[in-house]
Protein backbone atom coordinates (compact mmCIF):
# COMPACT_ATOMS: atom_id res chain seq x y z
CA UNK A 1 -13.52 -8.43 34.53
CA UNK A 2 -14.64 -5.55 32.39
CA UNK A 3 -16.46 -5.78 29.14
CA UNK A 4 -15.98 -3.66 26.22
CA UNK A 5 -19.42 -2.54 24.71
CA UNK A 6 -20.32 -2.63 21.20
CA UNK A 7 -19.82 1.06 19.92
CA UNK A 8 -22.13 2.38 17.11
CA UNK A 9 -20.32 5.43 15.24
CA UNK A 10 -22.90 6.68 12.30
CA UNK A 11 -20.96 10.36 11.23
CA UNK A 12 -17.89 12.10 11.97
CA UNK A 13 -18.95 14.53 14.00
CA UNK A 14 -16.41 16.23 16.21
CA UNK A 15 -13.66 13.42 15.59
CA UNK A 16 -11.59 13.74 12.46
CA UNK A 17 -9.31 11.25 13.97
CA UNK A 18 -9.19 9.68 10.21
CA UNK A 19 -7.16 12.78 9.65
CA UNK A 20 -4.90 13.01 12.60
CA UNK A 21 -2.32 10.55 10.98
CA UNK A 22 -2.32 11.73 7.27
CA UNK A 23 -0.09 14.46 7.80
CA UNK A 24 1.27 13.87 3.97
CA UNK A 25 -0.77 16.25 1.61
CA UNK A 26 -4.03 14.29 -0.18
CA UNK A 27 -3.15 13.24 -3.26
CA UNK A 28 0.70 12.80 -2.72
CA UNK A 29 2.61 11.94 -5.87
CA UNK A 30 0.31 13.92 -8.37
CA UNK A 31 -3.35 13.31 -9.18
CA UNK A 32 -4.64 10.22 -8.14
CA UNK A 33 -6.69 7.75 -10.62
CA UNK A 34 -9.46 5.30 -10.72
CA UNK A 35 -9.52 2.00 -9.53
CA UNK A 36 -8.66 -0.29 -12.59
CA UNK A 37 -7.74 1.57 -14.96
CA UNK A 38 -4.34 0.83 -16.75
CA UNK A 39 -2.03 3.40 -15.74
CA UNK A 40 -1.04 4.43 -19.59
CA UNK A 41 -5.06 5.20 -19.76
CA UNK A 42 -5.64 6.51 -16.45
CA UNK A 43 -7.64 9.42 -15.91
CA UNK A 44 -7.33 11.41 -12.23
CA UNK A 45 -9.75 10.78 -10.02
CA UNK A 46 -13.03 13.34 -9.94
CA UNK A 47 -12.53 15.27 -6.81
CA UNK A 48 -9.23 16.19 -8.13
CA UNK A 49 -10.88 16.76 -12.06
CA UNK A 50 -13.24 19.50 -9.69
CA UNK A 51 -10.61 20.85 -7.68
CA UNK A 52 -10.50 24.47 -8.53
CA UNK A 53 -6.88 25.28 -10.11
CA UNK A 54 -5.71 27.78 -7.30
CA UNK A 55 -6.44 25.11 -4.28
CA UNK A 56 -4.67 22.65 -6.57
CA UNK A 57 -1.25 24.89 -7.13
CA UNK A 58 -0.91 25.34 -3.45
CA UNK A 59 -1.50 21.88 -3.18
CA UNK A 60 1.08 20.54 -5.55
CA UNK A 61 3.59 23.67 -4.57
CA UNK A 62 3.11 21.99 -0.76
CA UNK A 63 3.36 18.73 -2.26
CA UNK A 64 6.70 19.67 -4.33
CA UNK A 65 8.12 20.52 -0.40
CA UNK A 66 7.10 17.96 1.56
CA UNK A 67 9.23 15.89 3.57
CA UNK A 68 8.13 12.29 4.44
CA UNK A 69 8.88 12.72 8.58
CA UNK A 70 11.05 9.78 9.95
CA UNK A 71 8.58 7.84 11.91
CA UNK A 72 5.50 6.05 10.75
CA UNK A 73 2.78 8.58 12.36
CA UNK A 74 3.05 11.68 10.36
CA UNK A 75 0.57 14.23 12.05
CA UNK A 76 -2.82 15.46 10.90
CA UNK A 77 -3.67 16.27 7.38
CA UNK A 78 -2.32 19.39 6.22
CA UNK A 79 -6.23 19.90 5.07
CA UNK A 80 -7.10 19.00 8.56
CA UNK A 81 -8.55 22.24 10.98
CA UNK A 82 -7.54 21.32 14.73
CA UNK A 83 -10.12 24.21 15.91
CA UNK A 84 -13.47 22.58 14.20
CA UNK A 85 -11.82 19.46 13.85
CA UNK A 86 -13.22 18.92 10.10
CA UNK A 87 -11.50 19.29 6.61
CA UNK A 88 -10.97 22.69 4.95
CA UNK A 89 -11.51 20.73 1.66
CA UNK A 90 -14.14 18.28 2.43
CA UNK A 91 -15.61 18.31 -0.97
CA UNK A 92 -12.28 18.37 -2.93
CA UNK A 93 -11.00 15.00 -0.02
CA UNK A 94 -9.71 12.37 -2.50
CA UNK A 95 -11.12 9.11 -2.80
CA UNK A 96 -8.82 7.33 0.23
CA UNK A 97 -10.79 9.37 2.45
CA UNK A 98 -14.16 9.36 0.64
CA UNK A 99 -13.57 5.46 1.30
CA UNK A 100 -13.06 5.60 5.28
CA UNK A 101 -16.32 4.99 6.74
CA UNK A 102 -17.48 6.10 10.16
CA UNK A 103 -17.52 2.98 12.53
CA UNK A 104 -15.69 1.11 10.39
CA UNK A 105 -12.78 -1.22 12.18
CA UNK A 106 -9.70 1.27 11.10
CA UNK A 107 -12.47 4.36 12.48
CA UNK A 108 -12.87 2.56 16.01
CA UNK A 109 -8.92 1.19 16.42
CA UNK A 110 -7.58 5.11 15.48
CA UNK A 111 -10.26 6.32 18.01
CA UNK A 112 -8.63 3.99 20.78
CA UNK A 113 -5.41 5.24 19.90
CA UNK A 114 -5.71 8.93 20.22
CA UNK A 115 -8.50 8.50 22.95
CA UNK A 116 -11.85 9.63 21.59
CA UNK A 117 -14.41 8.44 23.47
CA UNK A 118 -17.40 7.35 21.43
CA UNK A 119 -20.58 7.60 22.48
């Protein structure tokens, strides 16, 4: 009987498997706020205060077009580059992927599913 080893994962590097299901655009739905803060008051979060106004008109033009797909995996982020397998917009990234941490549970069980060995 085989056992599985305990796998350490400390950075991303050549993975981005966080970003292989999240084909919807970041920040779907408009700007997205802080934690706790009563919607009438809310303020949008600060990658997307920073986000230089071009990036964020092709963002909400892409957002205005999007189509949910029918099934529950939707394909990698459309922020996501396949060939360096890293965001174009790492520093703009809202917070839901600010908040995935390398190693964590979700980072391991998405590597088993797409197959990315770890070291």
């Amino acid at each position: 009987m085989s056992q599985k080893r305990k796998v350490t994962v400390n950075d991303c590097s050549d993975c981005g498997v966080c970003c292989l299901h999240m084909g919807y655009p970041p920040y779907v739905g408009g700007p997205p706020f802080e934690a706790g803060e009563p919607r009438e008051h809310a303020t949008p979060e600060p990658a997307w205060r920073e986000m230089p106004e071009p990036l964020r008109a092709e963002l909400l033009a892409y957002i205005d077009q999007y189509q949910p797909p029918e099934s529950d995996i939707d394909g990698p982020c459309v922020w996501y580059n396949q060939e360096t397998r890293l965001c174009k917009h790492h520093h703009h990234r809202p917070s839901v992927c600010r908040d995935f941490q390398a190693g964590s549970r979700g980072c391991l069980s998405w590597r088993d599913v797409y197959e990315i060995e770890t070291p």
